[in-house]
C-alpha atoms as a PDB file:
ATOM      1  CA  UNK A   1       0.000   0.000   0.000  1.00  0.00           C
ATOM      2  CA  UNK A   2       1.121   3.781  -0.949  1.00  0.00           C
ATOM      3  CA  UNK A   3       1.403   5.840   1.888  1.00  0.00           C
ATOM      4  CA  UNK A   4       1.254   9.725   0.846  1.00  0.00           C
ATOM      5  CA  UNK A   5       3.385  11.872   3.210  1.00  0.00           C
ATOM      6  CA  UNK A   6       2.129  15.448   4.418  1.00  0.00           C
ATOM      7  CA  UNK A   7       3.947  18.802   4.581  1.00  0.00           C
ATOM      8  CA  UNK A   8       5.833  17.670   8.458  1.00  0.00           C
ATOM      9  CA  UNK A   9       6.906  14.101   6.971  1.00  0.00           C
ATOM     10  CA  UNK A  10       4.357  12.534   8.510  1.00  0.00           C
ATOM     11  CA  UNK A  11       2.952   9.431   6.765  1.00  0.00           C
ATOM     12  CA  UNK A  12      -1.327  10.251   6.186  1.00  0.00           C
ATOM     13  CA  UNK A  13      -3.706   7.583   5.099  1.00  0.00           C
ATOM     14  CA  UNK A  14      -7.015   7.899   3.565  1.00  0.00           C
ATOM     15  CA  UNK A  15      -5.502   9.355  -0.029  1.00  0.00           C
ATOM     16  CA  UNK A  16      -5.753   6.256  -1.776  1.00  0.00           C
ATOM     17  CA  UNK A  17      -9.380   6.033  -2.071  1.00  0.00           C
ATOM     18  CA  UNK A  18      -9.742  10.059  -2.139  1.00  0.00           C
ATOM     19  CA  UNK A  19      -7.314   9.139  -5.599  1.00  0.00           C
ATOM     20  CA  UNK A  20      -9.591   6.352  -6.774  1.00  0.00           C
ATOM     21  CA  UNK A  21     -13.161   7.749  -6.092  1.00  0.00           C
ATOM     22  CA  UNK A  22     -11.609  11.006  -8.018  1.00  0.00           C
ATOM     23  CA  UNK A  23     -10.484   8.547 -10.841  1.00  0.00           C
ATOM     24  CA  UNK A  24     -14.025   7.003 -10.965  1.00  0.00           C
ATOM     25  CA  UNK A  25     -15.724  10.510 -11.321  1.00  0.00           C
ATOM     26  CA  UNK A  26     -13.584  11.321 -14.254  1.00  0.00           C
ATOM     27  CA  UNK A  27     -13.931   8.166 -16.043  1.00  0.00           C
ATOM     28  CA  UNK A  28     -17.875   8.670 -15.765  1.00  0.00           C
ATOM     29  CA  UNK A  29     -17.883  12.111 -17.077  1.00  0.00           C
ATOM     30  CA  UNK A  30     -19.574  12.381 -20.203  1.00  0.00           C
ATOM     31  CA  UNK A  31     -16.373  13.454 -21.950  1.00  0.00           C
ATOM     32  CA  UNK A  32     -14.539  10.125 -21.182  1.00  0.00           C
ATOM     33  CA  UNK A  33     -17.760   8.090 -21.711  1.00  0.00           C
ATOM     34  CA  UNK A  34     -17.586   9.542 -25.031  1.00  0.00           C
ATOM     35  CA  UNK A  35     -13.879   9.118 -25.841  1.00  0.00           C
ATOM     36  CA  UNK A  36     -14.387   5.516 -24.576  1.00  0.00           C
ATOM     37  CA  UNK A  37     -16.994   4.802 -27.254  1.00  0.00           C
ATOM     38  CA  UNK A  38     -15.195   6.320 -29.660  1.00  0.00           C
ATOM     39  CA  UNK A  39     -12.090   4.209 -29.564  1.00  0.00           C
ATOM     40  CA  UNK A  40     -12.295   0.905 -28.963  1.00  0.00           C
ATOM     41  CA  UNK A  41      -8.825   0.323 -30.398  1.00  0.00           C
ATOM     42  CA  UNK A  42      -9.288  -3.130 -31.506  1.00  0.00           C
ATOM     43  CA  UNK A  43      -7.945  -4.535 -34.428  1.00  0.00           C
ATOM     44  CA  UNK A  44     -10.179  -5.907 -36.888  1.00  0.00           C
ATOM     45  CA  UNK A  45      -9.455  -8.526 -39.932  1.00  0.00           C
ATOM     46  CA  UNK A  46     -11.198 -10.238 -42.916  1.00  0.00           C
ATOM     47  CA  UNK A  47      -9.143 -12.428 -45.271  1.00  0.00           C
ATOM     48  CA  UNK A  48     -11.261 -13.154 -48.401  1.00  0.00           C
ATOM     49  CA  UNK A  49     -10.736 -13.871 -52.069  1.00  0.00           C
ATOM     50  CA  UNK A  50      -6.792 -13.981 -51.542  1.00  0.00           C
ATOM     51  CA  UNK A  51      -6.907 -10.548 -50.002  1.00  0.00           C
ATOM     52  CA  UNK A  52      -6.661  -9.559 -46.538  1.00  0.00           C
ATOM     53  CA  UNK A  53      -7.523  -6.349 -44.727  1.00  0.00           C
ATOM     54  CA  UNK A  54      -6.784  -5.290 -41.149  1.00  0.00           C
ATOM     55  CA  UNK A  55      -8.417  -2.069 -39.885  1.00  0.00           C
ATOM     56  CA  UNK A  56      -7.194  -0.692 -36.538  1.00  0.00           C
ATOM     57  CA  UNK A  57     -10.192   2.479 -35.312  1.00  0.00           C
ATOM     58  CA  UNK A  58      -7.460   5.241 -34.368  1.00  0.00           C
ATOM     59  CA  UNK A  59      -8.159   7.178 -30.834  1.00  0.00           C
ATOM     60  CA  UNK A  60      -9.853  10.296 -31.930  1.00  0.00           C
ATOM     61  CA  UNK A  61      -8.864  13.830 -30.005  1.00  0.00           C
ATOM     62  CA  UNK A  62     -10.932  15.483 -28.006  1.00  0.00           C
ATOM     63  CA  UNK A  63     -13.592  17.315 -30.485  1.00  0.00           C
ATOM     64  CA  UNK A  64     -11.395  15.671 -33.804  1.00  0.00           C
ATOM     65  CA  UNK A  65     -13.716  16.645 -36.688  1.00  0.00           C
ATOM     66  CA  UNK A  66     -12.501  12.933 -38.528  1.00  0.00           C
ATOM     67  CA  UNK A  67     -12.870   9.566 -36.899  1.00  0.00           C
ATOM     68  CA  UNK A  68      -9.238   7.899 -38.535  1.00  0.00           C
ATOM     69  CA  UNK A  69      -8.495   4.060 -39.477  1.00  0.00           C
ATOM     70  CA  UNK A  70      -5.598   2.582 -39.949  1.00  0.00           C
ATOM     71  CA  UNK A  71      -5.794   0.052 -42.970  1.00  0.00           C
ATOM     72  CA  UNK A  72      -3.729  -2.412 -43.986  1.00  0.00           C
ATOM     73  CA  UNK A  73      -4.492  -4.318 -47.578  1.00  0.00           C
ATOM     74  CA  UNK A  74      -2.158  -7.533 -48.459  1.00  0.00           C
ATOM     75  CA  UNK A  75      -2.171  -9.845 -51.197  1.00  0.00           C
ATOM     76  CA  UNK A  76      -0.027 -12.178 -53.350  1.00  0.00           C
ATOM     77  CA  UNK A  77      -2.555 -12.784 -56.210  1.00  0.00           C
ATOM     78  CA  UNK A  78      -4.101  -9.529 -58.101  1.00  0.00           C
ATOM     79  CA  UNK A  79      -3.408  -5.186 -58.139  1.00  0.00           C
ATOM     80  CA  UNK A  80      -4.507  -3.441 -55.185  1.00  0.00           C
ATOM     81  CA  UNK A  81      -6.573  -0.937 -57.324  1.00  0.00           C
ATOM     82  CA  UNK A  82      -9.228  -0.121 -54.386  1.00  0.00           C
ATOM     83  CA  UNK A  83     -10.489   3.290 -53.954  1.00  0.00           C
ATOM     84  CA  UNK A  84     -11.639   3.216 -49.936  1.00  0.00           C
ATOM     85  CA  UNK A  85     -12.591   6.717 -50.635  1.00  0.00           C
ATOM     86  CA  UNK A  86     -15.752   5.483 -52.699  1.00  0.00           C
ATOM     87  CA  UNK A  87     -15.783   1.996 -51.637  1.00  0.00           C
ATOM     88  CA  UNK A  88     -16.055   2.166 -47.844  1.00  0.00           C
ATOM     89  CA  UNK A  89     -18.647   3.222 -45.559  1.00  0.00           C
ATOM     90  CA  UNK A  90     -18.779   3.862 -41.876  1.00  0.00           C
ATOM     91  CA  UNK A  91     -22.430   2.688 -40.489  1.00  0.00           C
ATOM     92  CA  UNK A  92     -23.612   3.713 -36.689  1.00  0.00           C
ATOM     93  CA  UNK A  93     -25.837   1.654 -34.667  1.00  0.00           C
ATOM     94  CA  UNK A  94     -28.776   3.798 -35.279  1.00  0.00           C
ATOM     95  CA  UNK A  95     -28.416   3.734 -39.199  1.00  0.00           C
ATOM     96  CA  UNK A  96     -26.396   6.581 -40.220  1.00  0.00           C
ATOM     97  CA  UNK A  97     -24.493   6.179 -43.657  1.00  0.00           C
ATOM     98  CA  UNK A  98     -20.933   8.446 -43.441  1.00  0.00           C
ATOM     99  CA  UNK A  99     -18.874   8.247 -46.797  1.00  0.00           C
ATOM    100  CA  UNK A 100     -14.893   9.141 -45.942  1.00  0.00           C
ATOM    101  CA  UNK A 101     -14.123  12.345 -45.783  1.00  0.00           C
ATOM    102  CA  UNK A 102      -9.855  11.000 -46.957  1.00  0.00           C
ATOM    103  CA  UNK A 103      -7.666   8.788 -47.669  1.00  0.00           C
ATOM    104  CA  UNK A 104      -3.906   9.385 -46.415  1.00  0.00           C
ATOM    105  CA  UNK A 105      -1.600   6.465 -47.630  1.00  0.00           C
ATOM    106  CA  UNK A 106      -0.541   4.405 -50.243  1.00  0.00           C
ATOM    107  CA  UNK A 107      -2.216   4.777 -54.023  1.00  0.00           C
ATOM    108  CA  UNK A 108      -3.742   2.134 -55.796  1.00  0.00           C
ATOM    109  CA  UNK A 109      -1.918  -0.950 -57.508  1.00  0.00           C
ATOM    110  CA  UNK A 110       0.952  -3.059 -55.779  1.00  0.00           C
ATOM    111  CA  UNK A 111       0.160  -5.737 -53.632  1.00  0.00           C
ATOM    112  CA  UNK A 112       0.556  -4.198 -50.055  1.00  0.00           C
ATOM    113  CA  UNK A 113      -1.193  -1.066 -49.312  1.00  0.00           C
ATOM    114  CA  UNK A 114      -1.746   0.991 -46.213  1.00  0.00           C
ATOM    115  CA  UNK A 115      -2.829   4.119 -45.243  1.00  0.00           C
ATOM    116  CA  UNK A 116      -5.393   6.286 -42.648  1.00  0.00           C
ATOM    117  CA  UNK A 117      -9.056   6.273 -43.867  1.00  0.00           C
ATOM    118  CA  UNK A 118     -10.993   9.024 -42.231  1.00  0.00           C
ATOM    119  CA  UNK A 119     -15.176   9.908 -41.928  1.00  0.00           C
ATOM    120  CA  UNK A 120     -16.460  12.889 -41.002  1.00  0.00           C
ATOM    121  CA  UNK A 121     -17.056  12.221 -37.409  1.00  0.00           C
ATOM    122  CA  UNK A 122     -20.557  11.140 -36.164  1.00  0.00           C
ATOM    123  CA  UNK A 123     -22.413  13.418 -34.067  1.00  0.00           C
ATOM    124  CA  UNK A 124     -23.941  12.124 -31.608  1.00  0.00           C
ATOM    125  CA  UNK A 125     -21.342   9.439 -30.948  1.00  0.00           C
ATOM    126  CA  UNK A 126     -22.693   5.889 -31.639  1.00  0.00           C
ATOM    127  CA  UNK A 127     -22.717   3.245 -29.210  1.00  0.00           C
ATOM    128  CA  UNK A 128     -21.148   0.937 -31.882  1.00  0.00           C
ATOM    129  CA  UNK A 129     -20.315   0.840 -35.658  1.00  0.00           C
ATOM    130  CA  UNK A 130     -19.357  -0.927 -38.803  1.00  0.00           C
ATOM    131  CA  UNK A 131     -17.074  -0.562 -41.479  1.00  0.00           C
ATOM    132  CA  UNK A 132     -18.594  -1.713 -44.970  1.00  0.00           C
ATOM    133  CA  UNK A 133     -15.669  -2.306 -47.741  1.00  0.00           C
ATOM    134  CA  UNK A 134     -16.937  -3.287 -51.485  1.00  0.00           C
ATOM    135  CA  UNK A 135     -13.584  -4.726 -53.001  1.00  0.00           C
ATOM    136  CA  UNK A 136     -13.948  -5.244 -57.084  1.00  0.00           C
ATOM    137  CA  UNK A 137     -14.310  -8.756 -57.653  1.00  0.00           C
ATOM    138  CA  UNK A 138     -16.006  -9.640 -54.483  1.00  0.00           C
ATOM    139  CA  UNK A 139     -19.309 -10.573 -54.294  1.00  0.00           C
ATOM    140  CA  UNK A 140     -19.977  -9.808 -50.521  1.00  0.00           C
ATOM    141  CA  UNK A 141     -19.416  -6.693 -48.476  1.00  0.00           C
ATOM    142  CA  UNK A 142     -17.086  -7.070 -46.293  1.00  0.00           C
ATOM    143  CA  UNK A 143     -18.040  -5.873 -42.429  1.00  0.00           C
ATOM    144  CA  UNK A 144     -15.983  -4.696 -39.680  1.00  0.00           C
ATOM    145  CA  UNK A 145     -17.646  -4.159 -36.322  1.00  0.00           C
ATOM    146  CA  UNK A 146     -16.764  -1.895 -33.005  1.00  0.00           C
ATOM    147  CA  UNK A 147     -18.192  -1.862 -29.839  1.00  0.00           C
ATOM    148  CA  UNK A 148     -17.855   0.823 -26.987  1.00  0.00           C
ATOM    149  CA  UNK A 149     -16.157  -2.779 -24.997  1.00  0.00           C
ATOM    150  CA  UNK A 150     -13.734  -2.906 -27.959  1.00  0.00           C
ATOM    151  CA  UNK A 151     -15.420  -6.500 -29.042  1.00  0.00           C
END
């Protein structure tokens, strides 16, 4: 146990749950709630049609007008001619559509591409979200889920 010492070097005791119910107040303030949804951090990947994707959500800033993901394309079998900027959407739990607002990375062609994909971002902050990529080629959407949990 940390003991915190006052002003005359005397050991006091009581600060460590002064320092945690202080910690719990902050973590419950609407500001963190909504930094916590924001960012669950987790890694996503789909591996389909000889191409795989891994999409990291990036921790937005307080007030950030983008929500940013990393994205990571691989492949040892066709070109790498995607255009995320038309072929991805970000979907919130409660139905919004967002198209991105950028792409910051590698062009198309090549067989390894990565950049940061950014959306405008969603006002009021969803509870969760998708990403929706249409690769040429592929018959399905692929779909990339976030919850506030990181899950």
């Amino acid at each position: 146990m940390t003991r915190a010492i006052d002003h005359r070097g005397r050991a006091r005791r009581g600060g460590g749950a002064a320092a945690y119910l202080l910690a719990c107040l902050l973590a419950s303030s609407p500001g963190a709630v909504a930094a916590q949804q924001q960012a669950s951090g987790a890694t996503q990947t789909s591996s389909q049609s000889g191409v795989n994707v891994k999409v990291t959500p990036r921790r937005p800033a307080p007030g950030a007008a983008t929500w940013d993901f990393a994205v990571v394309l691989d492949t040892h079998s066709q070109e790498l001619a995607d255009d995320l900027t038309r072929t991805a959407t970000l979907v919130t739990d409660d139905g919004r559509r967002l198209k991105p607002a950028g792409w910051a990375g590698a062009p198309p062609g090549g067989h390894h591409r990565e950049g940061v994909l950014s959306f405008p971002a969603p006002d009021p902050v969803p509870g969760a979200f998708e990403l929706h990529l249409s690769r040429p080629g592929e018959s399905s959407v692929r779909v990339l889920r976030w919850k506030p949990d990181g899950r």
